[in-house]
C-alpha atoms as a PDB file:
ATOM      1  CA  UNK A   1      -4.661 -20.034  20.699  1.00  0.00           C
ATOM      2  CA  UNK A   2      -4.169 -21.230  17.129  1.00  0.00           C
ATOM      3  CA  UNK A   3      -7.658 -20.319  16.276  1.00  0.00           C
ATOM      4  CA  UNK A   4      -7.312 -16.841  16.659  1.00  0.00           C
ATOM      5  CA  UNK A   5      -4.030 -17.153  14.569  1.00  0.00           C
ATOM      6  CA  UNK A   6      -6.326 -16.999  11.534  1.00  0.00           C
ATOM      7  CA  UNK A   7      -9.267 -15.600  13.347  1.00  0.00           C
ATOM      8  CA  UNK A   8      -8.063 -12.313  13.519  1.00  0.00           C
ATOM      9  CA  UNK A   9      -6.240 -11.414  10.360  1.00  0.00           C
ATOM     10  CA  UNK A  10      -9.737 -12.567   9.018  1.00  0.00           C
ATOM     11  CA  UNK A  11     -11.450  -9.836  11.051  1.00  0.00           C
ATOM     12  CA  UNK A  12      -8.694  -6.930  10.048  1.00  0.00           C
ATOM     13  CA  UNK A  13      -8.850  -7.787   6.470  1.00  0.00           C
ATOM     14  CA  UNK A  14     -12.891  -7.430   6.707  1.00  0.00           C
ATOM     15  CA  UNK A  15     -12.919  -4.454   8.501  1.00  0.00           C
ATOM     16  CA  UNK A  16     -10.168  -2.835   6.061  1.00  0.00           C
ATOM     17  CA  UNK A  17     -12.465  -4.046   3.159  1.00  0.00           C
ATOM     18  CA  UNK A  18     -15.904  -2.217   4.751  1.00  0.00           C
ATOM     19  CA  UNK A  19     -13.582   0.724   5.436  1.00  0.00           C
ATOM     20  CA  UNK A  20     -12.379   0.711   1.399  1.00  0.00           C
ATOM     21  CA  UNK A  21     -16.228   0.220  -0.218  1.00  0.00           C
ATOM     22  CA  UNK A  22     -16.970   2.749   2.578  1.00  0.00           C
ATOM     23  CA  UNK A  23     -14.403   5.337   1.074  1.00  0.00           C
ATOM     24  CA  UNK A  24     -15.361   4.191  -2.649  1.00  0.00           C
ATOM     25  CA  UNK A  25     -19.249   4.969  -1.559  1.00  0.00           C
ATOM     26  CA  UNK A  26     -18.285   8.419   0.128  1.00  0.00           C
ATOM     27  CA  UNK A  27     -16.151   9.475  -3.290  1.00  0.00           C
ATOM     28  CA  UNK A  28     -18.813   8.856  -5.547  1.00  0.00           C
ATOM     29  CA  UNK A  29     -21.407  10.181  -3.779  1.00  0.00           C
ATOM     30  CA  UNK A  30     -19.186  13.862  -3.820  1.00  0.00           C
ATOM     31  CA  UNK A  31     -19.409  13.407  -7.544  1.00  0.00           C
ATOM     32  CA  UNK A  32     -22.910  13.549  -7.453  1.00  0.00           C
ATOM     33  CA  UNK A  33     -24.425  10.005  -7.030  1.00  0.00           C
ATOM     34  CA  UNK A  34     -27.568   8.908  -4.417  1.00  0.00           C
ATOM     35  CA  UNK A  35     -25.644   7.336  -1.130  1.00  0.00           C
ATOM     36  CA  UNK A  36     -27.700   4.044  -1.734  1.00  0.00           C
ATOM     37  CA  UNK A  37     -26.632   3.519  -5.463  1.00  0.00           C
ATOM     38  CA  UNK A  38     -22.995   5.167  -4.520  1.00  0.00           C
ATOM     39  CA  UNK A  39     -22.470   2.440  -1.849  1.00  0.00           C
ATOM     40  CA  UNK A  40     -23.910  -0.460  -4.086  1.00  0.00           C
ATOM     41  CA  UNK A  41     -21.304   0.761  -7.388  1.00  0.00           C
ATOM     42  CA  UNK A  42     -18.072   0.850  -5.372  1.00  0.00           C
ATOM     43  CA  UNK A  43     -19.077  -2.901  -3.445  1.00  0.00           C
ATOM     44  CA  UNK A  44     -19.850  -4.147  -7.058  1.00  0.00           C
ATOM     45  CA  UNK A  45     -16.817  -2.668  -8.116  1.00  0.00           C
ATOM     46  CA  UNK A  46     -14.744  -3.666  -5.181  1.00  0.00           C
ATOM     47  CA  UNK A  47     -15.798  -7.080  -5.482  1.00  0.00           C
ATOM     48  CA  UNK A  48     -15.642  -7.187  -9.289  1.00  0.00           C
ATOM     49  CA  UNK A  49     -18.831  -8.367  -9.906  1.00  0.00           C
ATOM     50  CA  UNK A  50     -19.726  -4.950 -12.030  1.00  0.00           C
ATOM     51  CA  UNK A  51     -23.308  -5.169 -12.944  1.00  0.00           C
ATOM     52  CA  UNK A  52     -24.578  -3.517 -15.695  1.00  0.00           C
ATOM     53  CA  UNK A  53     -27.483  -1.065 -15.137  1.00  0.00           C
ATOM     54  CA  UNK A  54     -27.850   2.486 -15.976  1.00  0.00           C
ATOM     55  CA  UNK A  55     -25.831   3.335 -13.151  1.00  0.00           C
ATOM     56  CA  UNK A  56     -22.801   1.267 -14.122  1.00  0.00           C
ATOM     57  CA  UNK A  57     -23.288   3.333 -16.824  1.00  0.00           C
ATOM     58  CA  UNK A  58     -23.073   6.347 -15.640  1.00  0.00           C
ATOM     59  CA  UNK A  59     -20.163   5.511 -13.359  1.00  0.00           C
ATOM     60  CA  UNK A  60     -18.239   4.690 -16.708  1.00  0.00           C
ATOM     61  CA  UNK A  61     -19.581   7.399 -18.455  1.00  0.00           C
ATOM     62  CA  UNK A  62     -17.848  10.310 -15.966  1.00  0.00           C
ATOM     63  CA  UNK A  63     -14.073  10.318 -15.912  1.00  0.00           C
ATOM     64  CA  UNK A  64     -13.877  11.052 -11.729  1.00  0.00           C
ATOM     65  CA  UNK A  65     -16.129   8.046 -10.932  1.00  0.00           C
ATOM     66  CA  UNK A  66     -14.818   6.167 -13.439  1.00  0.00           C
ATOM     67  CA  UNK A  67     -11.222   6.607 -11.959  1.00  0.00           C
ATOM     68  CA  UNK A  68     -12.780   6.191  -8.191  1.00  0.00           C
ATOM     69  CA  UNK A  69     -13.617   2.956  -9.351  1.00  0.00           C
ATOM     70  CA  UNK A  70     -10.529   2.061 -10.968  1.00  0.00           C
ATOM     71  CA  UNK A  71      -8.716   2.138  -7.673  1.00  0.00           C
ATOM     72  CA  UNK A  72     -11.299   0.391  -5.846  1.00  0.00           C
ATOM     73  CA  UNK A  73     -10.967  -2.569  -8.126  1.00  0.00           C
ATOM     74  CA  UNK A  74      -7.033  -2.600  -8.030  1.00  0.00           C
ATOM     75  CA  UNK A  75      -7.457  -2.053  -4.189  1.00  0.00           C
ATOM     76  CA  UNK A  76      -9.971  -5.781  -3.586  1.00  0.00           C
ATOM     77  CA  UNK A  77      -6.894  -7.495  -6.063  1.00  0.00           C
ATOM     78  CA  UNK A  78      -4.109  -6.047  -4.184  1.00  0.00           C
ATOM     79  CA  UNK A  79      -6.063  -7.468  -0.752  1.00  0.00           C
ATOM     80  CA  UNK A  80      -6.857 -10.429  -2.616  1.00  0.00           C
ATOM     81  CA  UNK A  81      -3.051 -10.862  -2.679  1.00  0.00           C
ATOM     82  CA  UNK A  82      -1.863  -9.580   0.645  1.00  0.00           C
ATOM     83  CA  UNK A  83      -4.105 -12.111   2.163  1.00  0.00           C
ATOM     84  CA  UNK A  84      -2.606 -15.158  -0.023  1.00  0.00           C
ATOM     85  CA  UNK A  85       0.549 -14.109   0.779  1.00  0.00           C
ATOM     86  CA  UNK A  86      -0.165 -13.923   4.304  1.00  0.00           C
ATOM     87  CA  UNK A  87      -1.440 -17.530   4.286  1.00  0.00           C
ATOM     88  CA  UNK A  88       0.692 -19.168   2.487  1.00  0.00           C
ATOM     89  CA  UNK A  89       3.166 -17.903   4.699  1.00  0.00           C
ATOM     90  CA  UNK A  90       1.717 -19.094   7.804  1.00  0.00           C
ATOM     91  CA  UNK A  91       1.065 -22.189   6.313  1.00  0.00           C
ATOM     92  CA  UNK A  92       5.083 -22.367   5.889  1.00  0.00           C
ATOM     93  CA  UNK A  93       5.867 -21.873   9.757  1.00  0.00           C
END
């Protein structure tokens, strides 16, 4: 039963995180952007890996995407948290 202590917060915090770049992907495409590069901007910004092509570019380059992806990389940090927290409180029980 211990196993699924871990096991599922690990699923939740994956399926909120698909759910986020999902979101992220969605809002930039309504600005304008292809699906396929929408999705692969907000998961490189999600993740902070931020590659730089001419679509980074023009993500940084428009004020609504660039705020879009703003949130989504304050969003993976404030996960990136949560889930530290939540371990490091287990880990005290």
């Amino acid at each position: 039963m211990s196993e699924l202590y871990y096991f599922v917060p690990t699923l939740v915090a994956i399926a909120i995180s698909l759910l986020i770049v999902r979101a992220g992907a969605v809002a930039l495409m309504m600005t304008g952007m292809n699906f396929d590069k929408a999705k692969f901007q907000a998961l490189s910004a999600f993740s902070g890996t931020g590659f730089t092509t001419r679509e980074a570019e023009r993500v940084v380059n428009n004020p609504r995407r660039r705020k879009i992806v703003v949130w989504l990389m304050i969003l993976c940090n404030v996960g990136i948290v949560t889930c530290l927290l939540y371990t490091s409180d287990a880990a005290d029980e």
